[in-house]
N, C-alpha and C. Protein backbone atom coordinates (compact mmCIF):
# COMPACT_ATOMS: atom_id res chain seq x y z
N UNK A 1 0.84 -1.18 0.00
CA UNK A 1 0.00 0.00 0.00
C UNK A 1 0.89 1.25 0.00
N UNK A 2 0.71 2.61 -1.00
CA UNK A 2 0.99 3.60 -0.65
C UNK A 2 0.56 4.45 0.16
N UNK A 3 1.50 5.07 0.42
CA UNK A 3 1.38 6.46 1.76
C UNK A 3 0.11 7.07 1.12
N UNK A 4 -0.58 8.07 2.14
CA UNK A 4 -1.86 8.21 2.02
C UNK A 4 -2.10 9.86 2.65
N UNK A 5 -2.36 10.69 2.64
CA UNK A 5 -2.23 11.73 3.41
C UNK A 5 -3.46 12.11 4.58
N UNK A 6 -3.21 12.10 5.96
CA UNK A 6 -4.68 11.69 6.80
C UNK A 6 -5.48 12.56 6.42
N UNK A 7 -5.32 13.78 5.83
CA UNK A 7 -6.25 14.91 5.66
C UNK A 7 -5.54 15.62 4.36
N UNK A 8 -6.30 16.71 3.93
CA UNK A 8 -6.41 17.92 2.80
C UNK A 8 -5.87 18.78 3.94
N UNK A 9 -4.69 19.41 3.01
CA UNK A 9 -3.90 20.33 3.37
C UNK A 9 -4.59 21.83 3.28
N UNK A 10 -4.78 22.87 4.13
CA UNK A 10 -5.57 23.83 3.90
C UNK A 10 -4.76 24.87 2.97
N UNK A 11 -5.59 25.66 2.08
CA UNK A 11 -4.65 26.77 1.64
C UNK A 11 -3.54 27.37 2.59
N UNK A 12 -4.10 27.71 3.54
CA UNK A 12 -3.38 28.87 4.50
C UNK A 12 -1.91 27.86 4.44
N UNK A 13 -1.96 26.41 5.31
CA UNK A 13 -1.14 25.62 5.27
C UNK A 13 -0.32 25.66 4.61
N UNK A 14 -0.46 25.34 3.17
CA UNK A 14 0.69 25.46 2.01
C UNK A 14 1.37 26.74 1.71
N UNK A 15 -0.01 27.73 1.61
CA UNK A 15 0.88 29.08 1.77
C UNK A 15 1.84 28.94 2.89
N UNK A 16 1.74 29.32 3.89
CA UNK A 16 2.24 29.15 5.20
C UNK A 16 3.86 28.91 4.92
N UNK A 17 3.68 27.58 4.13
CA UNK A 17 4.90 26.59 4.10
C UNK A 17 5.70 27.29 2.85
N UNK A 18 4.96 27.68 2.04
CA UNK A 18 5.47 28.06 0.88
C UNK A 18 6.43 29.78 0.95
N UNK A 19 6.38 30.73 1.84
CA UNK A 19 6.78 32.16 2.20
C UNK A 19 7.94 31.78 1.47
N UNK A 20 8.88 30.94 1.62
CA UNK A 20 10.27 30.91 1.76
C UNK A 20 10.57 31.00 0.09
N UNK A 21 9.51 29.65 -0.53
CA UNK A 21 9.91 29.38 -1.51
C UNK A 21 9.79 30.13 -2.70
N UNK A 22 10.78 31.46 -2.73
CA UNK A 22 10.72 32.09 -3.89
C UNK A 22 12.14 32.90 -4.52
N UNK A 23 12.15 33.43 -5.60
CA UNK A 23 13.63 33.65 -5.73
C UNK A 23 14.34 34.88 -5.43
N UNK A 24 15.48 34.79 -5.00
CA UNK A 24 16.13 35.64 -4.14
C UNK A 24 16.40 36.82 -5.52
N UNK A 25 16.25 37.84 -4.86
CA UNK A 25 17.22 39.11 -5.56
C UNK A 25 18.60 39.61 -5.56
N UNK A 26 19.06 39.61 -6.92
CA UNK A 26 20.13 39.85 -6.78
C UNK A 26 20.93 41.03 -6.58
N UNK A 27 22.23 40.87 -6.08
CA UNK A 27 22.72 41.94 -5.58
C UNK A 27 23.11 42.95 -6.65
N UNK A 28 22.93 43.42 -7.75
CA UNK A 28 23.71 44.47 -9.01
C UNK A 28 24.06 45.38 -8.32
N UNK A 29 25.87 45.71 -8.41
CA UNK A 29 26.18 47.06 -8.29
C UNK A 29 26.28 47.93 -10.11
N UNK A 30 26.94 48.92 -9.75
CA UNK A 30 27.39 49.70 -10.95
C UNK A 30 28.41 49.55 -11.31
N UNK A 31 29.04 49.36 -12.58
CA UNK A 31 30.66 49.12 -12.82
C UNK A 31 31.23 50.63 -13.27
N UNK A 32 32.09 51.19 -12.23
CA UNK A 32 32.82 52.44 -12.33
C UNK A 32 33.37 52.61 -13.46
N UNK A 33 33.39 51.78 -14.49
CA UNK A 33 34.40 51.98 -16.02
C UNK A 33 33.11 52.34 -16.42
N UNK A 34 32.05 51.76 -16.93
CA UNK A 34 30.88 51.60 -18.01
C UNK A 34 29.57 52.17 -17.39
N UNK A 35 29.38 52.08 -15.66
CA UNK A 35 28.22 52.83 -15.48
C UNK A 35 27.11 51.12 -15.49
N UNK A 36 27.27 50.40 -16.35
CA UNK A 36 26.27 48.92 -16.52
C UNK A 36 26.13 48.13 -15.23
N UNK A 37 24.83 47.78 -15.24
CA UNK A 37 24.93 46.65 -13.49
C UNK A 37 25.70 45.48 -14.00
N UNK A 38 26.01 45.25 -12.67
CA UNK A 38 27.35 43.63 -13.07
C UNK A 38 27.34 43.24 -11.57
N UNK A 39 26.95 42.37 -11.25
CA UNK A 39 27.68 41.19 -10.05
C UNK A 39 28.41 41.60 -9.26
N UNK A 40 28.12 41.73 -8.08
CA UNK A 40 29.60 42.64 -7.04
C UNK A 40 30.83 41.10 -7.01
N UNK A 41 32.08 41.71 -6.93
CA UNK A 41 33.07 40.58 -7.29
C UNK A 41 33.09 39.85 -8.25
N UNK A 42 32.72 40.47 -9.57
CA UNK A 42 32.89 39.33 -10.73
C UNK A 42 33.30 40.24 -11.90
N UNK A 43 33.76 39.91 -12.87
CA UNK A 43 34.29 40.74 -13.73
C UNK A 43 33.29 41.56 -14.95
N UNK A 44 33.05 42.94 -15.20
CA UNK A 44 31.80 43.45 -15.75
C UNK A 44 31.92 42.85 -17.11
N UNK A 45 30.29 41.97 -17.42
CA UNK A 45 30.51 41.50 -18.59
C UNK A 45 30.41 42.79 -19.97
N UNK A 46 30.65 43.94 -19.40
CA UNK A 46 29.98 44.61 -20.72
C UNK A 46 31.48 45.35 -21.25
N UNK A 47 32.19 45.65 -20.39
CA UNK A 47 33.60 46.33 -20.97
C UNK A 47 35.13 45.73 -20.31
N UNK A 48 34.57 44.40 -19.36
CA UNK A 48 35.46 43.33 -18.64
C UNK A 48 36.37 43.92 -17.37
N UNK A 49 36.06 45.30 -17.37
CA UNK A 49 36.83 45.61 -15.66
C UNK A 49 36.30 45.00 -14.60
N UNK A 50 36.97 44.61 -13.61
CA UNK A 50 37.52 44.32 -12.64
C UNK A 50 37.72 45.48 -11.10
């Protein structure tokens, strides 16, 4: 026999559980050569400074 769930999970419930599950924002600074957002610590993909 498969697992069985004793009850229906309520909306609130899943919401509840769910707050976390969403995607994080990322950090963009400005790259002082070009002015373009780029990744803090990574090399700017638009004119390659550092």
């Amino acid at each position: 026999m498969a697992a069985v769930p004793k009850s229906r999970r309520s909306h609130r419930e899943v919401r509840l559980r769910r707050t976390h599950w969403r995607a994080k924002l990322l950090a963009a600074t400005e790259c002082p050569q070009c002015h373009e957002f780029r990744l803090p610590h990574r090399v700017c993909p638009h004119c390659g400074y550092y």
